[in-house]
Protein backbone atom coordinates (compact mmCIF):
# COMPACT_ATOMS: atom_id res chain seq x y z
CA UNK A 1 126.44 141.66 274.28
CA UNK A 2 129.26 142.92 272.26
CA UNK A 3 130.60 146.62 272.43
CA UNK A 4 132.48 147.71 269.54
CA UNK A 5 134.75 151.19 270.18
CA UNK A 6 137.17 152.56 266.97
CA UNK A 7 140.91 153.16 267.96
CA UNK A 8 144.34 153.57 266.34
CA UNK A 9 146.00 150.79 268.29
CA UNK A 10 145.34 147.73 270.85
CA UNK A 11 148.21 146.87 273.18
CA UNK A 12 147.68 143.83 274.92
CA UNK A 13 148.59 143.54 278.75
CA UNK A 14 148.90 146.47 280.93
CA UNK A 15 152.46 145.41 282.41
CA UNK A 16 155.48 147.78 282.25
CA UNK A 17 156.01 147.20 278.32
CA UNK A 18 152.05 147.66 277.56
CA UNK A 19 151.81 151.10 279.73
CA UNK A 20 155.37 151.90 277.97
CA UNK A 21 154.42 150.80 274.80
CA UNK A 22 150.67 153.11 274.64
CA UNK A 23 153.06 156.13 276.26
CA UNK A 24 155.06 155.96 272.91
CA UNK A 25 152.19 155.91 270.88
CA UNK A 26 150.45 158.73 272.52
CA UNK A 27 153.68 160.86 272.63
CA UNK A 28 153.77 160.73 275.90
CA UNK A 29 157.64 159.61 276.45
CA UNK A 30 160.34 161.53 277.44
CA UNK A 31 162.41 163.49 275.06
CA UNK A 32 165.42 160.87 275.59
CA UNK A 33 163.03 158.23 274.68
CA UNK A 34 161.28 160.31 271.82
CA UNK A 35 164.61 160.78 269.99
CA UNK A 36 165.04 156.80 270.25
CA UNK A 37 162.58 156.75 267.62
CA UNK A 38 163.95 157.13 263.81
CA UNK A 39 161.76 160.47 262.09
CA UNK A 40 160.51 157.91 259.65
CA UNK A 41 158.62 155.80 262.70
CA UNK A 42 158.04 158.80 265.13
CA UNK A 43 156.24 160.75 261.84
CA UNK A 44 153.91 157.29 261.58
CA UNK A 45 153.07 157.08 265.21
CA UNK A 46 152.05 160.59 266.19
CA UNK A 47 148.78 160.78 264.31
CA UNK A 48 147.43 158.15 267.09
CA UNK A 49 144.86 159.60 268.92
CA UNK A 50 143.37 156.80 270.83
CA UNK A 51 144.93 153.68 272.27
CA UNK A 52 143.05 151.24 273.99
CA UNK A 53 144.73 148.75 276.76
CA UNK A 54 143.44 145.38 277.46
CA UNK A 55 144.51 143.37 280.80
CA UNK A 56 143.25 140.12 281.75
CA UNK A 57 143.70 140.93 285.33
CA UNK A 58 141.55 143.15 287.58
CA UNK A 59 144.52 145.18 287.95
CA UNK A 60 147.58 146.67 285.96
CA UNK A 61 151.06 146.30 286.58
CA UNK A 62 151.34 143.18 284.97
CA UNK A 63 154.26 140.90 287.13
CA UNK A 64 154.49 143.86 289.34
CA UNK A 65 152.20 143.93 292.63
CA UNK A 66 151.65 145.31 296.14
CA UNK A 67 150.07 143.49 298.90
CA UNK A 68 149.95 142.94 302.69
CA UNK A 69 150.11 139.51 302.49
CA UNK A 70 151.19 139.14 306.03
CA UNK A 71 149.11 141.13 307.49
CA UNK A 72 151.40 143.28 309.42
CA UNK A 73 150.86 146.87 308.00
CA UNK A 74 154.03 146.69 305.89
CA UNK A 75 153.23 146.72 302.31
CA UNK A 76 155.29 144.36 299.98
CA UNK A 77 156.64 144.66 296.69
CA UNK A 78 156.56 141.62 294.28
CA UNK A 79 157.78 140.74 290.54
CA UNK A 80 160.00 144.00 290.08
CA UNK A 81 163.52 143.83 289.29
């Protein structure tokens, strides 16, 4: 069965740069980040209104996990840097 949705954008990959990447295009970056943008590309991008993510994975995070792999009530950190 196919399910077909409108948007304004696809962003593939909910890692860091996907989650970063649909915060820009919502407006939903700092002001720091905001005035990153040039007027020309910030004036293009704020009409978005809806962004859809897609991950492969049953989670996001992309590289970046937790886990208790061993078992010993600590939770780990993996793939960040």
């Amino acid at each position: 069965m196919t399910q077909q949705e409108e948007c304004d954008a696809i962003i593939i990959g909910a890692g860091a740069a996907g989650i970063g990447a649909a915060r820009t295009l919502l407006g939903l970056d700092s002001n720091s980040n905001q005035e990153a943008l040039s007027t020309a590309n910030k004036d293009n991008f704020m009409h978005l209104k809806k962004v859809i993510i897609l991950e492969a994975r049953d989670r996001i995070g992309g590289r970046v996990w937790t886990s208790d792999e061993l078992q010993c009530g600590f939770k780990l950190d993996h793939g960040g840097k």
